[in-house]
Each structure stands twice: as C-alpha cells, then as structure tokens.
N, C-alpha and C. Protein backbone atom coordinates (compact mmCIF):
# COMPACT_ATOMS: atom_id res chain seq x y z
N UNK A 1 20.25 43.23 -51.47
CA UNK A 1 18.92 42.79 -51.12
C UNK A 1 18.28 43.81 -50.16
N UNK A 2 16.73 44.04 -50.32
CA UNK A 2 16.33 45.06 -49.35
C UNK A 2 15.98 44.42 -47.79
N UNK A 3 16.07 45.15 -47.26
CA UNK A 3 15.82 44.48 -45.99
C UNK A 3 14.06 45.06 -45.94
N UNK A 4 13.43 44.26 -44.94
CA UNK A 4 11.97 44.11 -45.27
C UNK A 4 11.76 43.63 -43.50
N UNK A 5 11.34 44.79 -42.78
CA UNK A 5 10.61 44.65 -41.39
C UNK A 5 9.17 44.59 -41.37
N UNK A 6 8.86 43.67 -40.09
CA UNK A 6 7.16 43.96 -39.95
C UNK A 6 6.85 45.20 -39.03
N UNK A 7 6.44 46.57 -39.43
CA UNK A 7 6.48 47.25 -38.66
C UNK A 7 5.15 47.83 -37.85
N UNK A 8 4.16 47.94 -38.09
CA UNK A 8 2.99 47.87 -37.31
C UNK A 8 1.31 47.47 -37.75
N UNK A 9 0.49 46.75 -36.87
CA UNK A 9 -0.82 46.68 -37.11
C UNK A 9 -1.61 48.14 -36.74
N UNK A 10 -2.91 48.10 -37.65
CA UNK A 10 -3.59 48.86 -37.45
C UNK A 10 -5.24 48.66 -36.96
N UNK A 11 -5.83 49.19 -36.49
CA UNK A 11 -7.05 48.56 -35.90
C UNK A 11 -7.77 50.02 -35.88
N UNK A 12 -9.20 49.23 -36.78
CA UNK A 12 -10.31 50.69 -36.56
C UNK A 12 -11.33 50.18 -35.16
N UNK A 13 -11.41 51.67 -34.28
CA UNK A 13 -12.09 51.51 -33.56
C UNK A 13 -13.23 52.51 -33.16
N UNK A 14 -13.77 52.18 -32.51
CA UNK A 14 -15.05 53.18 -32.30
C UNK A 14 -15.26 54.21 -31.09
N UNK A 15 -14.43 54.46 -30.34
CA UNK A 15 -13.82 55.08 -29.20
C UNK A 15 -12.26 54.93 -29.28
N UNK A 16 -11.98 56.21 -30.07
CA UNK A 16 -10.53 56.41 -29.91
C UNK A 16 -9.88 56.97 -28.41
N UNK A 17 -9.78 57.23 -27.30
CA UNK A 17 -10.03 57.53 -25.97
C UNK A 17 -9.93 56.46 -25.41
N UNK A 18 -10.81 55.35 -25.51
CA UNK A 18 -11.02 54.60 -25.22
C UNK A 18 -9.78 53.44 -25.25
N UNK A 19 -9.92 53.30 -26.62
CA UNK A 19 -8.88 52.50 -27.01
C UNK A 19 -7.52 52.65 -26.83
N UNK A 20 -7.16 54.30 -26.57
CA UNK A 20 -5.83 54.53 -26.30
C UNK A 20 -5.68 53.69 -24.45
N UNK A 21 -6.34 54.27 -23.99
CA UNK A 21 -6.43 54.21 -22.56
C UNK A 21 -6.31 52.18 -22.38
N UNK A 22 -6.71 51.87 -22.91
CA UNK A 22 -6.71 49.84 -23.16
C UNK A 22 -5.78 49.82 -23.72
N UNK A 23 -5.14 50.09 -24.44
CA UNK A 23 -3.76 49.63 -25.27
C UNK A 23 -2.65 49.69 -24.24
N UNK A 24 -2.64 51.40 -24.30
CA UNK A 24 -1.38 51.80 -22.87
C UNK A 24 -1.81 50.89 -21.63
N UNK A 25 -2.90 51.25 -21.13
CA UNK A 25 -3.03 50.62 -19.89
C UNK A 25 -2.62 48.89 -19.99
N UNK A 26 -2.99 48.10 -20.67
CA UNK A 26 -2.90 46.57 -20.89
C UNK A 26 -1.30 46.33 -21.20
N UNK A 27 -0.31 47.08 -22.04
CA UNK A 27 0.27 46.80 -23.31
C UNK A 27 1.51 47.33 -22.69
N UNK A 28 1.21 48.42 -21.90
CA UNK A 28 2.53 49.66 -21.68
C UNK A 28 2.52 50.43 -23.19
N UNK A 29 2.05 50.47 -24.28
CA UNK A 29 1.67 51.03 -25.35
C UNK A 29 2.34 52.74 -24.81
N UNK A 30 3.19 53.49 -25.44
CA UNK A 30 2.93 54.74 -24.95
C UNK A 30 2.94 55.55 -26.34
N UNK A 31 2.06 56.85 -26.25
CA UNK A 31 2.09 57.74 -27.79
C UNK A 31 3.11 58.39 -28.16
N UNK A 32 3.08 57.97 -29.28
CA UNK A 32 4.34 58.33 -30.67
C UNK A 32 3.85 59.56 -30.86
N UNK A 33 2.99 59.58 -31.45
CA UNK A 33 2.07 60.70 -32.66
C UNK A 33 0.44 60.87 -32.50
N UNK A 34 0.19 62.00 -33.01
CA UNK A 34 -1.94 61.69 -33.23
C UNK A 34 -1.71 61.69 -34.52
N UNK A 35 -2.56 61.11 -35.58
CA UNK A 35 -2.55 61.35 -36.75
C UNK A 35 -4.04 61.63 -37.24
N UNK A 36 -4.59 62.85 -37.17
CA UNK A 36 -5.66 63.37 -37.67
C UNK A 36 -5.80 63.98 -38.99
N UNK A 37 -6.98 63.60 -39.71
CA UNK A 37 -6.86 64.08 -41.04
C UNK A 37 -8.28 63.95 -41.42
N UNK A 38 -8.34 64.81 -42.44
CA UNK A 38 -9.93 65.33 -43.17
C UNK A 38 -9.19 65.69 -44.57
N UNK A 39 -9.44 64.55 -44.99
CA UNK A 39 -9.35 64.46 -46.74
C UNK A 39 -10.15 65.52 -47.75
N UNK A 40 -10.83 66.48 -47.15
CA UNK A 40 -11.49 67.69 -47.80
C UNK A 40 -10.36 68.92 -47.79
N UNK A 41 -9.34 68.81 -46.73
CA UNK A 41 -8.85 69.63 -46.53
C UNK A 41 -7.20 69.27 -47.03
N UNK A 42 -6.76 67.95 -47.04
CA UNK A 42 -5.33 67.42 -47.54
C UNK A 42 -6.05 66.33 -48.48
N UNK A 43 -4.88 65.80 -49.42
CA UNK A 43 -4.87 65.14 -50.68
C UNK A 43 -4.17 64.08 -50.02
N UNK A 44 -3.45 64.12 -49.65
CA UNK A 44 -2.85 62.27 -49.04
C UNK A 44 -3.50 61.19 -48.43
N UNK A 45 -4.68 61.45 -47.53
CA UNK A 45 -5.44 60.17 -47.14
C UNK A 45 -6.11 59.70 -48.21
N UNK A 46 -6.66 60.38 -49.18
CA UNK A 46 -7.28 59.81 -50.39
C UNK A 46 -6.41 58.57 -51.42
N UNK A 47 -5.16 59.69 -51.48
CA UNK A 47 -3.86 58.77 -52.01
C UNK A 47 -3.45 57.62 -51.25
N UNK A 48 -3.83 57.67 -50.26
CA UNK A 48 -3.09 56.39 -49.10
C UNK A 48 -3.68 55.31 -49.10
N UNK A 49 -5.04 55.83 -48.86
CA UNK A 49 -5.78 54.64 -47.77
C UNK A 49 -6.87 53.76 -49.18
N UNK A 50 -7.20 55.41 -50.47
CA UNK A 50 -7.93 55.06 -51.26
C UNK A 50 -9.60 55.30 -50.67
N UNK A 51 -9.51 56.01 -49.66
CA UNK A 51 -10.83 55.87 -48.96
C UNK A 51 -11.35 57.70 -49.43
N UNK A 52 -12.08 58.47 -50.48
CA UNK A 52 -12.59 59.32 -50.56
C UNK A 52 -13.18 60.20 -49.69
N UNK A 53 -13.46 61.32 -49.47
CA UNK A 53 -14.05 62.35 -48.21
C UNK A 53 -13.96 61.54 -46.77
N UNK A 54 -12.77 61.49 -46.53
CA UNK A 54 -12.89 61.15 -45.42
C UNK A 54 -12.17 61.37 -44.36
N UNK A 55 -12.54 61.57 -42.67
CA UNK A 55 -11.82 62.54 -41.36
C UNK A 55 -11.80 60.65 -40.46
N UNK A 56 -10.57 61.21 -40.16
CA UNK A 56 -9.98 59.94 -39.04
C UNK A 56 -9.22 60.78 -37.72
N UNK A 57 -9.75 60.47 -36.46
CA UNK A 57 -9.16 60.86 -35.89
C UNK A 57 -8.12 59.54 -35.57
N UNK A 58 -6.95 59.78 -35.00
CA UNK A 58 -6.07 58.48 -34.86
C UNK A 58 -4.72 59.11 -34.56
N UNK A 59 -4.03 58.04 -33.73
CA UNK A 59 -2.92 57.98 -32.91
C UNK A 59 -2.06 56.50 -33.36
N UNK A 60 -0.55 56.88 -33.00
CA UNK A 60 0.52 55.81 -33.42
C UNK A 60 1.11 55.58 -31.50
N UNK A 61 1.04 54.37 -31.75
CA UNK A 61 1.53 54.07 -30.09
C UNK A 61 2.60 53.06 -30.57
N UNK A 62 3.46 53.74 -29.21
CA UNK A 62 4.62 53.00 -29.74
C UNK A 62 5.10 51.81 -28.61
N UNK A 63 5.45 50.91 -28.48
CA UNK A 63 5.87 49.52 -27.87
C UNK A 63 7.04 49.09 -27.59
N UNK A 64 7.07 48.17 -27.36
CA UNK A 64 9.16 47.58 -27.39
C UNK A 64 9.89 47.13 -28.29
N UNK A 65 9.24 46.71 -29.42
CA UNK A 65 9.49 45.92 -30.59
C UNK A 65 8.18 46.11 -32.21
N UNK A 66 7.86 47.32 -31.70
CA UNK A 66 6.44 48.00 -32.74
C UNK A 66 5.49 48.78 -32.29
N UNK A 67 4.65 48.95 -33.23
CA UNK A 67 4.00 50.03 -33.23
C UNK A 67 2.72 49.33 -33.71
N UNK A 68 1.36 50.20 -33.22
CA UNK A 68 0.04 49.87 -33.70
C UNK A 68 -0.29 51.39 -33.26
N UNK A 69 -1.19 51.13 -34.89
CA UNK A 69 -1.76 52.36 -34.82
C UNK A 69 -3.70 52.26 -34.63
N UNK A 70 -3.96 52.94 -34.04
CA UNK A 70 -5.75 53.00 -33.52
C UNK A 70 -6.27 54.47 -34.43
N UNK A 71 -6.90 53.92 -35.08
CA UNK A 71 -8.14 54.98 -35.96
C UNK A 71 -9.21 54.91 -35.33
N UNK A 72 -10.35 56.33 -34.93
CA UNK A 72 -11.57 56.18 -35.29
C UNK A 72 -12.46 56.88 -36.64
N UNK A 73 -12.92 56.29 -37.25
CA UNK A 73 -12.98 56.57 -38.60
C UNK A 73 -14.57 57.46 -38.45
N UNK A 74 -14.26 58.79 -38.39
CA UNK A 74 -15.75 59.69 -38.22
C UNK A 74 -16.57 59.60 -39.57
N UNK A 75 -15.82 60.14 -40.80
CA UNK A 75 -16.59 59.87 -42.10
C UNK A 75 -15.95 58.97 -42.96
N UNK A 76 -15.98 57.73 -43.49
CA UNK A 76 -17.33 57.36 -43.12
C UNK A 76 -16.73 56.69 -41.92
N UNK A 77 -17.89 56.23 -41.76
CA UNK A 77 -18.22 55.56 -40.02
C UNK A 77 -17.68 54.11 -40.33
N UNK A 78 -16.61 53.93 -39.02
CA UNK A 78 -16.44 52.32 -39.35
C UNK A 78 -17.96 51.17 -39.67
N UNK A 79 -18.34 50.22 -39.89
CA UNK A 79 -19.24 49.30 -40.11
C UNK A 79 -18.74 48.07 -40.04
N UNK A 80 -19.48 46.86 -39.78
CA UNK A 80 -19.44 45.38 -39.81
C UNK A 80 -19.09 45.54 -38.37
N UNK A 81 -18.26 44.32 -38.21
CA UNK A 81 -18.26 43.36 -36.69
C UNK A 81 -16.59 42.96 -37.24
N UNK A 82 -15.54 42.93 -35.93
CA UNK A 82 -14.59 42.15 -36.22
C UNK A 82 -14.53 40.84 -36.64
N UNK A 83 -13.40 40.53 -37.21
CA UNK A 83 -13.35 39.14 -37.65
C UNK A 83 -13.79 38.04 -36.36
N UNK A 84 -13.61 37.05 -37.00
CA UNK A 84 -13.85 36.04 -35.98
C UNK A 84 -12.27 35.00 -36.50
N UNK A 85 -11.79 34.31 -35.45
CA UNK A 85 -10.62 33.04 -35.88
C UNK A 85 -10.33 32.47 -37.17
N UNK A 86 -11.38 32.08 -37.46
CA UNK A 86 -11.50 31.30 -38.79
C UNK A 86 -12.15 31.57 -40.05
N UNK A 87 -11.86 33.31 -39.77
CA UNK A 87 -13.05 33.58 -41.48
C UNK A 87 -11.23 34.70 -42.13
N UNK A 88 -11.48 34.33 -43.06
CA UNK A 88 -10.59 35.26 -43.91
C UNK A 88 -9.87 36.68 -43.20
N UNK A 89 -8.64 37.09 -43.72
CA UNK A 89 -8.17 38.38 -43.39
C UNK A 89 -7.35 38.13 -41.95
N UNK A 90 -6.87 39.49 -41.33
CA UNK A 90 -6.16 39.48 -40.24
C UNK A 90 -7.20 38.57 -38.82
N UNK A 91 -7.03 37.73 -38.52
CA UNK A 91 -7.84 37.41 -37.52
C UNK A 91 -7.64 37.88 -36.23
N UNK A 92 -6.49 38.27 -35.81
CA UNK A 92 -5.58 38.66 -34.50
C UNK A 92 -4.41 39.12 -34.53
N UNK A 93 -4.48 40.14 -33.08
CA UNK A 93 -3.24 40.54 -32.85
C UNK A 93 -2.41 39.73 -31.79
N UNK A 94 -0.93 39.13 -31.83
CA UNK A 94 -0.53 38.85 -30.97
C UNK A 94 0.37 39.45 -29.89
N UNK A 95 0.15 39.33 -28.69
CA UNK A 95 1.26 40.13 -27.75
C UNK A 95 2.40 39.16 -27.04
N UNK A 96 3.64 38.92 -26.60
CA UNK A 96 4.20 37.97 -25.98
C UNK A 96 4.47 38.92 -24.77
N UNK A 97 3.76 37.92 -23.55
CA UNK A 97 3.81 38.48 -22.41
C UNK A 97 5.40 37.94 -21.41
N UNK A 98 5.38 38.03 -20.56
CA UNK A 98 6.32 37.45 -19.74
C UNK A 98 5.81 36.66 -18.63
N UNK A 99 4.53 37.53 -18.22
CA UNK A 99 3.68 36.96 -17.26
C UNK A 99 2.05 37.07 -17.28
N UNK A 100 1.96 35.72 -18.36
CA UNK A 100 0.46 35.96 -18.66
C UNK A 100 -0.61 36.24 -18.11
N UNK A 101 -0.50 35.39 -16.99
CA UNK A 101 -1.71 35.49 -15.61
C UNK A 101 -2.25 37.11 -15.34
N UNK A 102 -0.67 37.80 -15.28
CA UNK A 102 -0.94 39.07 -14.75
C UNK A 102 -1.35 40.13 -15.78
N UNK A 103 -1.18 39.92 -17.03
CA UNK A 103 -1.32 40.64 -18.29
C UNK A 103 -2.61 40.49 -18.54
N UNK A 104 -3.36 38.81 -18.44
CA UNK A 104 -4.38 38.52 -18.14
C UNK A 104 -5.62 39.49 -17.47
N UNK A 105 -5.07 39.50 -16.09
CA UNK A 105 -6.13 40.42 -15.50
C UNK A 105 -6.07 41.97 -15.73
N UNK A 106 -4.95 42.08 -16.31
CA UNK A 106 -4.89 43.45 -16.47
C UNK A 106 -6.06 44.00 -17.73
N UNK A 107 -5.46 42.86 -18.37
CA UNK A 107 -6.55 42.90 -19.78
C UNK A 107 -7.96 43.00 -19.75
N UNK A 108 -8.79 42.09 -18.91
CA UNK A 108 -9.73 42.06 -18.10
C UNK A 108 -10.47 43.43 -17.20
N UNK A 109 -9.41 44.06 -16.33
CA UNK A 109 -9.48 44.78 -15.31
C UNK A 109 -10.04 45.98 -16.95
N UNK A 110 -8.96 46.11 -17.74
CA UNK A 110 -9.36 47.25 -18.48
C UNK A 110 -10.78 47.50 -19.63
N UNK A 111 -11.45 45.84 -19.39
CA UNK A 111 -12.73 45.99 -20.38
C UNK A 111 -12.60 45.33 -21.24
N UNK A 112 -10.97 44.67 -21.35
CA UNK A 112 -11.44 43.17 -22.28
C UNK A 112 -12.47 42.05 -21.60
N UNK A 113 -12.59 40.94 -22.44
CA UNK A 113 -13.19 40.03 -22.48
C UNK A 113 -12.65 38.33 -23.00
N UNK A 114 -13.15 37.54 -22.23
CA UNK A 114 -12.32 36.38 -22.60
C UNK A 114 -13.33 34.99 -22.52
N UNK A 115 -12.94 34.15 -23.23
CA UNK A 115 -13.99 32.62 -22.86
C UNK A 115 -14.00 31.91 -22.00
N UNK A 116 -12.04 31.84 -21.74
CA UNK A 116 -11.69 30.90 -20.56
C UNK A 116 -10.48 31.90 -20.09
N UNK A 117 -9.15 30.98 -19.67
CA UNK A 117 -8.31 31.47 -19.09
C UNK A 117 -7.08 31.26 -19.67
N UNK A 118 -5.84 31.47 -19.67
CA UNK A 118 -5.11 31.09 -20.52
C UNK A 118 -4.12 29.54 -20.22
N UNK A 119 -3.98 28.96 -20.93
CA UNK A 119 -4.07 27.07 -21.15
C UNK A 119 -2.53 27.69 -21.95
N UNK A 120 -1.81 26.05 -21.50
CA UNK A 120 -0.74 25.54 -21.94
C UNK A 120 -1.17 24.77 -23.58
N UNK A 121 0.27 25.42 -24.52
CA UNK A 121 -0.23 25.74 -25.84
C UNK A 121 1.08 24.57 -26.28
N UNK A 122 1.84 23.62 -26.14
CA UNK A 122 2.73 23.51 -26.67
C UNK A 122 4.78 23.99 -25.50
N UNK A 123 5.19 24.71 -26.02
CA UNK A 123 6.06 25.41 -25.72
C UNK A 123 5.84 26.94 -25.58
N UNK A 124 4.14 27.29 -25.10
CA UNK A 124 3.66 28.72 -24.93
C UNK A 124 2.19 28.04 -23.77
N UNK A 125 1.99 29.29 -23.33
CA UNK A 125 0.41 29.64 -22.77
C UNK A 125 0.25 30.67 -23.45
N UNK A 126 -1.48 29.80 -23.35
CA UNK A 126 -1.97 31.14 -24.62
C UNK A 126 -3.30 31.48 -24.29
N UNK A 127 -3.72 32.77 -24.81
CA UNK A 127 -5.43 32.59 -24.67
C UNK A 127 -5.89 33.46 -26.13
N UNK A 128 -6.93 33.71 -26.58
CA UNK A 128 -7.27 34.32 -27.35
C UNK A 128 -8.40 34.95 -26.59
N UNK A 129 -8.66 36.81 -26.54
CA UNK A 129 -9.44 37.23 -25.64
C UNK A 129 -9.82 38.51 -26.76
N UNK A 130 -11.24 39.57 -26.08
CA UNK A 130 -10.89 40.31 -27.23
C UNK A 130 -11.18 42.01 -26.65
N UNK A 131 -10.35 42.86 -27.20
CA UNK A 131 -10.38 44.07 -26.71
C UNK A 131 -12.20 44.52 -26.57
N UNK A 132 -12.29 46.20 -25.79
CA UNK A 132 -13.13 45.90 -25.57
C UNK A 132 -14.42 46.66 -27.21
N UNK A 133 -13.78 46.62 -28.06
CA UNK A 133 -14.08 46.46 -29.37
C UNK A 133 -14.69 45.56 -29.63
N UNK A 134 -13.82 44.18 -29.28
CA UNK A 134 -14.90 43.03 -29.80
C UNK A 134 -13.33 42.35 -31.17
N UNK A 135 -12.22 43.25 -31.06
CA UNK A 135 -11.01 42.35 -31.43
C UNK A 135 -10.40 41.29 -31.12
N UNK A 136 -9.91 40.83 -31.88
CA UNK A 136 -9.48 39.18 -31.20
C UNK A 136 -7.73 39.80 -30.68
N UNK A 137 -7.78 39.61 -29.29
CA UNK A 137 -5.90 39.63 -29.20
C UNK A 137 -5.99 38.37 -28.51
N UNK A 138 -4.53 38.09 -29.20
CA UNK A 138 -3.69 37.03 -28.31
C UNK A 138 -2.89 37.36 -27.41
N UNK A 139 -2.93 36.43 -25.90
CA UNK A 139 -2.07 36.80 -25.22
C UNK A 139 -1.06 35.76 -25.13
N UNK A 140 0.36 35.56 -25.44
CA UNK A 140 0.90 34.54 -25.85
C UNK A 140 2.81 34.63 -24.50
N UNK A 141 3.16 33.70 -23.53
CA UNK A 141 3.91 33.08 -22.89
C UNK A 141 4.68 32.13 -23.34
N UNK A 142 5.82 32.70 -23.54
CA UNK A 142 6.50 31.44 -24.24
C UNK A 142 7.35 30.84 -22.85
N UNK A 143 7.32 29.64 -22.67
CA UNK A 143 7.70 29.03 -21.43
C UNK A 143 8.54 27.69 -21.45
N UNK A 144 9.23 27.67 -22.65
CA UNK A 144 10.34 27.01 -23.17
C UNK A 144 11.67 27.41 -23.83
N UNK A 145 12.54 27.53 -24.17
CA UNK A 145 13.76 28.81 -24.56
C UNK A 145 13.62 28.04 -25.50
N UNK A 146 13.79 26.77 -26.41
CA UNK A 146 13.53 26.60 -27.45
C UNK A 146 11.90 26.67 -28.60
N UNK A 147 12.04 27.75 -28.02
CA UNK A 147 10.36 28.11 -28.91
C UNK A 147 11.03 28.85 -30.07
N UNK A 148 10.34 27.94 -31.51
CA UNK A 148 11.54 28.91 -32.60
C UNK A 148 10.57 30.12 -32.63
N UNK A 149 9.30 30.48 -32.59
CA UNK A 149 8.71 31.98 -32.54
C UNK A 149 8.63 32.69 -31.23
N UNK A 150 10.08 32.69 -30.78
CA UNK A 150 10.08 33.50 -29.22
C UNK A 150 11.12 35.17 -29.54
N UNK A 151 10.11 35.97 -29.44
CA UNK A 151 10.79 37.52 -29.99
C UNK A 151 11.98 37.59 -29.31
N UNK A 152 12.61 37.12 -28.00
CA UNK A 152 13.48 37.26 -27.89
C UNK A 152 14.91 36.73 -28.94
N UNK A 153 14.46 35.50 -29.36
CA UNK A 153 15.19 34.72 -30.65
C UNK A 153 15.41 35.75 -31.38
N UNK A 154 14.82 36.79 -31.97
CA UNK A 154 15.39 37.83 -32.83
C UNK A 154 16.30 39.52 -32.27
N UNK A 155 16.32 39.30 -31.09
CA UNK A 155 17.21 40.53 -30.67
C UNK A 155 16.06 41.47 -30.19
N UNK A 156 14.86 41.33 -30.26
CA UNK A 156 14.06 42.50 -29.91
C UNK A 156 14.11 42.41 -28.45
C-alpha cells in the first residue's frame, strides 16, 4: 500500500515580503527555498500549475510538522477576494498553538485581523482570524489530551 502524507498548503498573495515576514514572524515559519519562475523562459510551470505565460515570485517555508508555500503571482495578477467560511473550496488554514492568547497577539501585533477573541471550542480554543491578505487562519488550542485531532496524537 502507498503511504499518502498531507504535505503542504499554498496561498496566493499580493506582497510576497510581506507575507514572508507574517508567516515567520506569527508561525516561527522559517525558509526552505524561493521558488521563482517565468514560464517564457522554463516549460514546467505551464506543465504544473496549467497556468500559461506566467512569472511567480514565491518561497517554501518550512514548520514543525509542514510546509506552506506563499506565491505572488506577477503575470497574471492574482484577482477575486479570499474565500469566506462557508462558500466552497479551501476555506482555512489551521495552526495548533500551545498558547493561544500569545500566538493571538502575535498574530495581531503582525497585521492580522480578527472579530473577537479566541473562545472555548469543545476540547480546543479557537478563533478564526485572517492574515493580513484578508485569509481565513485558524488559531486552534487543544486543551484536553483526549482530543482525537490533537497533532501531537500522530508523533509530529
């Protein structure tokens, strides 16, 4: 049988700089790789992504248990508005903190944005807040040892 990992989200953004600096800073996020490319000049982003003439500047940051990668997409130009909770597709990213409060303001301090504060969820505190993109992240506390979706439960 093959073995089959979840290995990273990706997120287009509109200040790559930007976004590195909020990821690391919020996340401890630190860089893997840049991955820059201009599909006029190589044949594989065309093959990959399916996206024609097109330059991405972008970086792979690496984490404790994954990876997310941040594009800013120069040609063409990203467009629309992030999702919102309840409409189709990826709605959010989740993070499991240890100490939400403080991850909280950190998140904050760096140019996120939030509705409220983060509230007791069950066997978690949680909030849903959003980078300063306008992404939905979760910031998620698991504060029960029997939480069956607690990353520590899997060895990470």
């Amino acid at each position: 049988m093959t073995t089959i990992k979840f290995h990273h989200a990706g997120l287009a953004v509109p200040d790559l700089e930007k976004a590195i600096q909020f990821y690391c800073g919020v996340f401890g996020f630190t860089i893997l790789q840049r991955i820059n490319w201009d599909s006029t000049q190589v044949e594989w982003p065309v093959k990959v992504t399916g996206v024609a003439n097109s330059m991405v500047k972008g970086v792979q940051l690496q984490g404790d248990n994954g990876f997310l990668e941040l594009f800013e997409w120069i040609q063409p130009e990203s467009t629309g508005k992030p999702t919102q909770a309840h409409q189709f597709g990826i709605t959010h990213l989740a993070f499991q903190v240890q100490n939400i409060n403080q991850v909280y303001e950190q998140f904050i301090a760096h140019g996120g944005t939030s509705h409220g504060k983060p509230s007791p969820v069950g066997k978690a505190i949680a909030i849903y807040c959003q980078d300063p993109f306008g992404n939905l992240i979760e910031l998620l506390q698991i504060v029960k040892e029997d939480a069956p979706f607690d990353l520590r439960r899997l060895g990470n």
